[in-house]
C-alpha atoms as a PDB file:
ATOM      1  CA  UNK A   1     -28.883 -12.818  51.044  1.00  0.00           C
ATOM      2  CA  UNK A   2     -29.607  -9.963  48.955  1.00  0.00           C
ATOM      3  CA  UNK A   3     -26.974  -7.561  48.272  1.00  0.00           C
ATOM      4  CA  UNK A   4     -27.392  -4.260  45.900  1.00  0.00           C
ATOM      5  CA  UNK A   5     -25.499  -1.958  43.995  1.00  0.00           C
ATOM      6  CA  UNK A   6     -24.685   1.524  44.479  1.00  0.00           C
ATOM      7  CA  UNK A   7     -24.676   3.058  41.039  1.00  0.00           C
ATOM      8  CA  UNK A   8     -22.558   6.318  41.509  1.00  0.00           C
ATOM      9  CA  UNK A   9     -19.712   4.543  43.286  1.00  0.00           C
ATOM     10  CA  UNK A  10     -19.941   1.343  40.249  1.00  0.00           C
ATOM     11  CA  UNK A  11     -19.766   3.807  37.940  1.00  0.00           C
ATOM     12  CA  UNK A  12     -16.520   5.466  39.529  1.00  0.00           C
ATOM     13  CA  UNK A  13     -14.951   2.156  39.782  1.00  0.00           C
ATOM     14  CA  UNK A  14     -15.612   1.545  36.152  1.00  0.00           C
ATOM     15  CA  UNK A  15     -13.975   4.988  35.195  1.00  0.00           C
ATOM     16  CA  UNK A  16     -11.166   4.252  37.491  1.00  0.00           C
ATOM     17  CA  UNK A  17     -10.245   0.892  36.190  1.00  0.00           C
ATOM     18  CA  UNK A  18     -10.567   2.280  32.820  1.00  0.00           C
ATOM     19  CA  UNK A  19      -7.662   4.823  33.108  1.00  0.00           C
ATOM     20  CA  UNK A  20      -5.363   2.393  35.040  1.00  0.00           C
ATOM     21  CA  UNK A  21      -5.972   0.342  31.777  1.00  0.00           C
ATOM     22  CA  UNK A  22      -5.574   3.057  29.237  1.00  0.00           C
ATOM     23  CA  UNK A  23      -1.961   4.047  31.508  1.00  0.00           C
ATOM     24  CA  UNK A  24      -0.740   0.198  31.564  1.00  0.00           C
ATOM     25  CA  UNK A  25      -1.816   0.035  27.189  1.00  0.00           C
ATOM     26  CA  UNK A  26      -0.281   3.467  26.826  1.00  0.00           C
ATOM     27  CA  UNK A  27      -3.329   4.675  25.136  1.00  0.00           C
ATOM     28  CA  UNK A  28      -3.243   7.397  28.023  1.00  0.00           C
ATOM     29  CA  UNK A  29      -0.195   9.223  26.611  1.00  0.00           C
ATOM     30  CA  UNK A  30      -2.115  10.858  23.648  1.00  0.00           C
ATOM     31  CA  UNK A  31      -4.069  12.704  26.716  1.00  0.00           C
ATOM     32  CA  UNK A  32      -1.269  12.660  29.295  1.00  0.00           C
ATOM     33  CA  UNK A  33       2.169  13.286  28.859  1.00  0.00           C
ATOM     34  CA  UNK A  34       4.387  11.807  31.871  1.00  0.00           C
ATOM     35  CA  UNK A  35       8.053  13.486  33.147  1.00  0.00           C
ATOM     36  CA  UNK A  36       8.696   9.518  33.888  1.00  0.00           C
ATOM     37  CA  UNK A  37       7.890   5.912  34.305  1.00  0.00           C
ATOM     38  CA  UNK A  38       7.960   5.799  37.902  1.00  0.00           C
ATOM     39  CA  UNK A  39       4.811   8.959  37.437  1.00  0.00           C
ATOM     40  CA  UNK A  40       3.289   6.071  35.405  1.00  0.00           C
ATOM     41  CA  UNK A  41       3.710   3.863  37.277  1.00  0.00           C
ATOM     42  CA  UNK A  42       2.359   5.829  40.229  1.00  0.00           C
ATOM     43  CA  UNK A  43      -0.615   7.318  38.031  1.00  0.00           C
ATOM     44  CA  UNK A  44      -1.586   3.811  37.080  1.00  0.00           C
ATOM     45  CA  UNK A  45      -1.461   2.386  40.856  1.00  0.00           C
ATOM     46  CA  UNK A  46      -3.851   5.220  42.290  1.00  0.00           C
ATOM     47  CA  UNK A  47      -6.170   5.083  39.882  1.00  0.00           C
ATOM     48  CA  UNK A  48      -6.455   0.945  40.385  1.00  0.00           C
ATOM     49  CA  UNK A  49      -6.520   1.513  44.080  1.00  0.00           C
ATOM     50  CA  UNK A  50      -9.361   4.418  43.649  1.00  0.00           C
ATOM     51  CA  UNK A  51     -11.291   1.783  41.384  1.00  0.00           C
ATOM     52  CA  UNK A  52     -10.934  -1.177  44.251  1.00  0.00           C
ATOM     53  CA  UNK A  53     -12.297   1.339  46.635  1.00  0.00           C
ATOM     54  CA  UNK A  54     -15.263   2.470  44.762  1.00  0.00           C
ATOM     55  CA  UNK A  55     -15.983  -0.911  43.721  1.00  0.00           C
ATOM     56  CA  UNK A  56     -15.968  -2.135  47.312  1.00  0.00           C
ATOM     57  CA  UNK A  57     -18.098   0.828  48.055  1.00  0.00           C
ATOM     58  CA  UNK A  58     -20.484   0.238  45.824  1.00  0.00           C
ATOM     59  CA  UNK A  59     -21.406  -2.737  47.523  1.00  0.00           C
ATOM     60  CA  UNK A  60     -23.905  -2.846  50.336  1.00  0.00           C
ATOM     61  CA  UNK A  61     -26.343  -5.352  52.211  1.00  0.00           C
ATOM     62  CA  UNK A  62     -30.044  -3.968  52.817  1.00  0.00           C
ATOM     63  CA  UNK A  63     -30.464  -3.631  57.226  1.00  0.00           C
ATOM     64  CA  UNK A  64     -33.243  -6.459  57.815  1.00  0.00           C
ATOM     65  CA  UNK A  65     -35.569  -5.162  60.434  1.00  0.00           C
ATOM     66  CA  UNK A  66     -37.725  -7.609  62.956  1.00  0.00           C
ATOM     67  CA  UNK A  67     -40.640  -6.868  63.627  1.00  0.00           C
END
């Protein structure tokens, strides 16, 4: 079974997870400044959500054909 890689949507993912880690470190706050935690908190959560669905995304089977 051969299964590929879509680039734009990997690349997404990557970016996505990348925030939600830079919000959970706290690096993000030099960019960002929050009114709360619970805006945080809820930044954080859609970005990881965004990354699992561009990572799931970016997967995909080739269609076999018969002949």
């Amino acid at each position: 079974m051969k299964i590929t890689f879509d680039l734009k949507f990997l690349i997404a993912a990557n970016a996505s997870f990348t925030v939600s880690y830079m919000t959970i470190t706290g690096a993000i706050d030099q960019y960002i400044s929050f009114a709360g935690e619970g805006n945080a908190f809820g930044f954080c959560a859609m970005a990881f959500f965004l990354g699992l669905m561009c990572l799931v995304s970016s997967i995909s089977r080739p269609e076999t054909t018969k002949s």
